[in-house]
Protein backbone atom coordinates (compact mmCIF):
# COMPACT_ATOMS: atom_id res chain seq x y z
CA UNK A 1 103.06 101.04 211.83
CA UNK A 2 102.38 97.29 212.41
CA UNK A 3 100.25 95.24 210.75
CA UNK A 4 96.18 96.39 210.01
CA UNK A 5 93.72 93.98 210.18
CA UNK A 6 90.51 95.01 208.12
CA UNK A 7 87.42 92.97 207.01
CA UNK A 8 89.25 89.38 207.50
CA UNK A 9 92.12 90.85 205.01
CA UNK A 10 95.67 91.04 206.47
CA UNK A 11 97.26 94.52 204.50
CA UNK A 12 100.94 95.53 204.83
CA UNK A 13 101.45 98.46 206.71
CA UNK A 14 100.46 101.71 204.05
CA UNK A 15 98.44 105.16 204.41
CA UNK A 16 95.33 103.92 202.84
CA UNK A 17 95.01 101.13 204.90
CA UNK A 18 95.79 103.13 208.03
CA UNK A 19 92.59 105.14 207.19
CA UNK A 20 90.01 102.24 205.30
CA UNK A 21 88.81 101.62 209.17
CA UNK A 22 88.33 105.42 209.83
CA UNK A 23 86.86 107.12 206.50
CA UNK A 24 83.79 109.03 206.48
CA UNK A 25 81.09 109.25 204.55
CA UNK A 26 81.28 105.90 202.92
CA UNK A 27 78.93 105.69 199.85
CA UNK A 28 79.01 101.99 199.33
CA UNK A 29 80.63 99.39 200.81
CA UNK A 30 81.10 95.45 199.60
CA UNK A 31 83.56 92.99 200.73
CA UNK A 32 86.47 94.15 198.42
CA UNK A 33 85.98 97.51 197.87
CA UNK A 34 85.06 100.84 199.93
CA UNK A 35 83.67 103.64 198.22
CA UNK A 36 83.90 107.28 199.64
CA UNK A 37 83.45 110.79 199.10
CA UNK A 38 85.92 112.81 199.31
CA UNK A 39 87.21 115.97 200.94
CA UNK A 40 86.96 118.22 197.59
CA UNK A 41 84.14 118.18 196.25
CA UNK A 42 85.22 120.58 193.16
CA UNK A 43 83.67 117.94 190.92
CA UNK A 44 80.05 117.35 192.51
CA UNK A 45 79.80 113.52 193.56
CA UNK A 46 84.23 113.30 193.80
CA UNK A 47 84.65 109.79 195.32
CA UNK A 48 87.77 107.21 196.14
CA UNK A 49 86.87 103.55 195.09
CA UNK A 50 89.87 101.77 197.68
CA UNK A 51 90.61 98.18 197.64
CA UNK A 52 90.23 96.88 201.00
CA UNK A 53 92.93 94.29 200.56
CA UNK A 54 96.07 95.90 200.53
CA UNK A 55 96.96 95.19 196.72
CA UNK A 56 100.25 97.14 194.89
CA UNK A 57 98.64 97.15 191.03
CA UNK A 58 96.06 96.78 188.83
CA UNK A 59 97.79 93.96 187.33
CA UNK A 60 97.16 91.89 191.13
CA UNK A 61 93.71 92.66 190.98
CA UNK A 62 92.07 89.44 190.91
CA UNK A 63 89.21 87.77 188.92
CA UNK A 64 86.91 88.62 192.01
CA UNK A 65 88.20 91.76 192.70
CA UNK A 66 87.80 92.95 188.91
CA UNK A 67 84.24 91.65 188.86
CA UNK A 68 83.12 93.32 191.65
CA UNK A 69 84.42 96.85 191.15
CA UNK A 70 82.80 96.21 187.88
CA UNK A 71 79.18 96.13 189.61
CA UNK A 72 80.83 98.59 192.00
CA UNK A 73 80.98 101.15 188.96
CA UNK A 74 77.89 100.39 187.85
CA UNK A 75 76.14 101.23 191.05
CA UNK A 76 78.11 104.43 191.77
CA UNK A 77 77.77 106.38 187.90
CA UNK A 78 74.38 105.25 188.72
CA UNK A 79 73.49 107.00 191.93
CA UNK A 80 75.72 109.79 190.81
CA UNK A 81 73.83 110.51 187.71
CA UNK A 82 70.42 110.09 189.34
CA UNK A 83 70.78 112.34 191.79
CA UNK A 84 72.99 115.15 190.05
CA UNK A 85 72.94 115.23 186.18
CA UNK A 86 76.45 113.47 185.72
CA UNK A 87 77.50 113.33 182.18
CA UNK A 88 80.38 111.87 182.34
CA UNK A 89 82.79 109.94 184.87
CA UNK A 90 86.84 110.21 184.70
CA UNK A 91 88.27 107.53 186.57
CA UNK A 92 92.03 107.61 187.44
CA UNK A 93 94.33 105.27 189.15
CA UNK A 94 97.10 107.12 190.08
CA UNK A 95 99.37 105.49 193.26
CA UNK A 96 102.11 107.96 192.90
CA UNK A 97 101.62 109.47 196.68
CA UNK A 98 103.58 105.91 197.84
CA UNK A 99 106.91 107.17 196.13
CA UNK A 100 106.27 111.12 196.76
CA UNK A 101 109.14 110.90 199.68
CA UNK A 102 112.46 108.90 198.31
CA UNK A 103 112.73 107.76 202.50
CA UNK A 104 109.31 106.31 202.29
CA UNK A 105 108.86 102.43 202.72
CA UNK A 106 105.37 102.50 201.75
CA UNK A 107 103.74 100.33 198.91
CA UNK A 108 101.27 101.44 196.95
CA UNK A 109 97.55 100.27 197.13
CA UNK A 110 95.54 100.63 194.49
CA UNK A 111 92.53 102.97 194.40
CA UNK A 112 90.72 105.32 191.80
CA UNK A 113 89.82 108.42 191.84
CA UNK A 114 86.33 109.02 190.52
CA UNK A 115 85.45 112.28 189.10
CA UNK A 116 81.94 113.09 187.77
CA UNK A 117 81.57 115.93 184.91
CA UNK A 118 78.65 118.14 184.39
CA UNK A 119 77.96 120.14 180.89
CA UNK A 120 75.47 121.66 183.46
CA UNK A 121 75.64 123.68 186.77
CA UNK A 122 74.38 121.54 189.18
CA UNK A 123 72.61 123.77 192.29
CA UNK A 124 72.75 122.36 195.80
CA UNK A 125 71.71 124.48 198.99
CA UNK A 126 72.93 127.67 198.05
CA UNK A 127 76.29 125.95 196.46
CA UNK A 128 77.16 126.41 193.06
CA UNK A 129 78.78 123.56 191.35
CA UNK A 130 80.59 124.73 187.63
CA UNK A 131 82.40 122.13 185.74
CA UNK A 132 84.27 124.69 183.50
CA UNK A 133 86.52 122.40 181.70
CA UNK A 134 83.58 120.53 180.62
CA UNK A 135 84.66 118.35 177.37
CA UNK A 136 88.45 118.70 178.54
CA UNK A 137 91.04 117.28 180.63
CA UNK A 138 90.18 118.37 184.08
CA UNK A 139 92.43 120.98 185.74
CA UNK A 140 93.60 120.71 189.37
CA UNK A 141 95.77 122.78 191.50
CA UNK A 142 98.02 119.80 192.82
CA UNK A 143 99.44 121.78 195.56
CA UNK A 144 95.83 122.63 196.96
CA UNK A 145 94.28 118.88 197.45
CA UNK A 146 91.22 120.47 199.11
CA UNK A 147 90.31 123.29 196.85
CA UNK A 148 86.74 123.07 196.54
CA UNK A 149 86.06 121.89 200.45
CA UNK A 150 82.62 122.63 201.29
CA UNK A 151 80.83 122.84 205.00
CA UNK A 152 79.68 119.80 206.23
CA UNK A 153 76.11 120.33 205.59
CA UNK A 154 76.45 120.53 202.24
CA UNK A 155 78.88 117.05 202.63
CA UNK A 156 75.96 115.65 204.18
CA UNK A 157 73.44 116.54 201.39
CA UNK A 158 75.62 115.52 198.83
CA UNK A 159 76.29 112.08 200.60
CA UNK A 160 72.29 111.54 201.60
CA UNK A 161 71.88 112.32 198.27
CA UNK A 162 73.79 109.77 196.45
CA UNK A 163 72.32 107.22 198.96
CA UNK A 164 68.82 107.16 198.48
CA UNK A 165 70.01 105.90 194.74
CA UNK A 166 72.34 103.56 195.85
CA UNK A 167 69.44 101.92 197.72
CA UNK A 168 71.51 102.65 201.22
């Protein structure tokens, strides 16, 4: 892979920023950070909140970049809990994908991933969304990263949805 160029911001050559210029159903977008739903939606609302400079840790973050994802946070737990009931948010920052093969010359790039939790069932066109570990550590089947995929008319409702609070 060569070089990406993305939003005026030179990244190294990575995954992430092979797919920033590509993702769908972006939530919110500002000038450092991208903000996307993804695939599984086994916790209602699931996002990724991606730098879009290519940066290797959360200790590189800088001053701007920490203030923004601040009202970047803000904005998303926001829309999320306006439009479905979210109690709760776990937020993880886990770049362990960049060292998954020993052969791989990839760097990591930091990114979170943002998973609302319900006490309640949350309803949404015939699709029932349970958060049964409610009050616990989340479970996830690692080897299944899209276990709660849903059709894309339900990805389109949950991502119109969440817009209409972000003001989109």
């Amino acid at each position: 892979m060569g070089t990406i160029y993305y939003n005026n911001y030179m990244t190294q050559s990575c995954e992430i920023c092979t797919l920033l210029p590509n993702t769908k159903y972006v939530l919110l977008e500002t000038d450092l950070w991208m903000v996307s739903l993804a695939p599984d939606q086994q916790f209602l609302g699931r996002s990724f909140v991606t730098a879009k400079k290519h940066t290797r840790s959360l200790a590189a973050l800088s001053k701007a970049q920490w203030d923004d994802l601040h009202q970047v946070i803000i904005a998303l737990e926001n829309a999320i809990s306006s439009a479905y009931g979210a109690d709760l948010f776990n937020w993880a920052c886990l770049m362990n994908d960049a060292y998954k093969d020993t052969a791989n010359t990839q760097s990591p790039h930091v990114h979170f991933h943002v998973r609302p939790r319900y006490k309640n069932t949350v309803y949404l066109q015939g699709y029932t969304f349970t958060d049964n570990d409610f009050g616990k550590h989340y479970k996830t089947p690692w080897d299944d990263p899209y276990q709660r995929a849903v059709p894309q008319t339900i990805m389109d409702a949950i991502y119109l949805n969440i817009q209409e609070y972000l003001g989109s």
